[in-house]
Protein backbone atom coordinates (compact mmCIF):
# COMPACT_ATOMS: atom_id res chain seq x y z
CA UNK A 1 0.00 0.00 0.00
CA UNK A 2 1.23 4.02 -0.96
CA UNK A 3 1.00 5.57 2.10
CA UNK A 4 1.53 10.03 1.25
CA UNK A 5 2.62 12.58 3.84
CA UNK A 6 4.44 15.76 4.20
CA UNK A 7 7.97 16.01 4.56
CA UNK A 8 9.71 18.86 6.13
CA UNK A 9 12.36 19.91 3.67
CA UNK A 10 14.36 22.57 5.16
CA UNK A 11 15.00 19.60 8.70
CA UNK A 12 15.45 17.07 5.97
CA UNK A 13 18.42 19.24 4.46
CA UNK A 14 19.30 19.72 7.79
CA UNK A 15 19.66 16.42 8.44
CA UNK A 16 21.24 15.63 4.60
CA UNK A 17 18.55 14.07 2.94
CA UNK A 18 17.52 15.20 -0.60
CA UNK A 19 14.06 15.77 -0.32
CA UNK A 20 12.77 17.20 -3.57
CA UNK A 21 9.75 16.99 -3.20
CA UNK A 22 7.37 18.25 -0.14
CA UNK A 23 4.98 15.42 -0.76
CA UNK A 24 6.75 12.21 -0.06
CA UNK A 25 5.33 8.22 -0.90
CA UNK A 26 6.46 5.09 0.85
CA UNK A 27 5.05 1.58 -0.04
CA UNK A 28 4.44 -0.32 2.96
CA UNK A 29 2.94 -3.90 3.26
CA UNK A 30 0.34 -3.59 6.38
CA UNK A 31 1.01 -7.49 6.97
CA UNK A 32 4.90 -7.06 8.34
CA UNK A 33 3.56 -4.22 10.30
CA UNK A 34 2.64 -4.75 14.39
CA UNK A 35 -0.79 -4.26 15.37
CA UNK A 36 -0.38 -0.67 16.93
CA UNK A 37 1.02 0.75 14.40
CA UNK A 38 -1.34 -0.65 11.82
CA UNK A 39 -3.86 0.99 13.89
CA UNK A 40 -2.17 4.48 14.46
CA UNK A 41 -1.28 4.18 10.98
CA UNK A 42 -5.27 3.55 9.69
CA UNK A 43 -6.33 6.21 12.33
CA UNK A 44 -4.86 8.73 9.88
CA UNK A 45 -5.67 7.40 7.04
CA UNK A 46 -7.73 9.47 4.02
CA UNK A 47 -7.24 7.74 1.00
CA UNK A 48 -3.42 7.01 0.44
CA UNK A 49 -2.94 9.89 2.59
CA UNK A 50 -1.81 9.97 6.21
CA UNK A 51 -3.84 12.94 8.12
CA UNK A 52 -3.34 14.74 11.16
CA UNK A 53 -5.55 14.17 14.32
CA UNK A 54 -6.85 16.76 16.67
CA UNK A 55 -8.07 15.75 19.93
CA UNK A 56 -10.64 12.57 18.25
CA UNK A 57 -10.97 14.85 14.58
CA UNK A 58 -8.57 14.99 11.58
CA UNK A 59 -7.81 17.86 10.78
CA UNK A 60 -7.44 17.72 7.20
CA UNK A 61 -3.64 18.45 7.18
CA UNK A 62 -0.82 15.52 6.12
CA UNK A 63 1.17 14.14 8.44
CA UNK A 64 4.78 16.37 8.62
CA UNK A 65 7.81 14.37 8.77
CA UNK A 66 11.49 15.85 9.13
CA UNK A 67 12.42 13.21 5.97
CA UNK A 68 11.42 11.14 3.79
CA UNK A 69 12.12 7.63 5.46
CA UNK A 70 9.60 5.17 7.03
CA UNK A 71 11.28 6.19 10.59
CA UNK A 72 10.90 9.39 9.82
CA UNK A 73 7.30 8.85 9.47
CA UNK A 74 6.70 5.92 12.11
CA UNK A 75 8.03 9.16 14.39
CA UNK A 76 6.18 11.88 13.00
CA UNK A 77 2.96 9.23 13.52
CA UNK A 78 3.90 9.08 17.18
CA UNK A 79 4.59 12.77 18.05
CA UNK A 80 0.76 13.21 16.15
CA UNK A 81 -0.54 10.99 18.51
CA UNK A 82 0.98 12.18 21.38
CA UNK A 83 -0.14 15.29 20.87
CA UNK A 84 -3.66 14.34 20.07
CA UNK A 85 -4.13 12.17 23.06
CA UNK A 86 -6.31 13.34 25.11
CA UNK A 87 -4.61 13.53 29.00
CA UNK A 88 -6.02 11.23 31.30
CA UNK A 89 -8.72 12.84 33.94
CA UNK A 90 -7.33 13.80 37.64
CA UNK A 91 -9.32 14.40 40.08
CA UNK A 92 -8.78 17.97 41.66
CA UNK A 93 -7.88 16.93 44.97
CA UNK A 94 -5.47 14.57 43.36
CA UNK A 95 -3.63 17.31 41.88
CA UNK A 96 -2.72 19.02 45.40
């Protein structure tokens, strides 16, 4: 499967990757994937395309990666989710 997201091309410079293109492609095979990141992975999905979540919404944007490599992605999937994770309820006087 094509799996499209954005790619941050100044960081990927940065980092020495030629990165032509802002729009990057990587074909994956969901079956040598884990289960979690299958999931995180559909959660985004939009077509080919891998979307940004706000807290429970997409928001319509493509996943930004610093380059164009599956880590790159698999770690621009987890700072997405980490920052659309809701944080877990405390109680007030838990807080103290």
């Amino acid at each position: 499967m094509k799996l499209r997201f954005e790619v941050n091309q100044a960081e990927a410079f940065r980092r020495g990757f030629d990165a032509p293109n802002s729009i990057n492609y990587l074909e994956v095979d969901p079956s040598t994937l884990d289960e979690r990141t299958r999931h995180m992975i559909a959660d985004r999905l939009e077509g080919i395309s891998l979307i940004t979540r706000g807290l429970g919404a997409r928001t319509g944007k493509l996943i930004l990666a610093d380059g164009p490599t599956w880590d790159d992605l698999i770690v621009a999937i987890l700072r997405d989710h980490a920052n659309t994770t809701a944080p877990a309820y405390q109680h007030p006087e838990l807080r103290k």
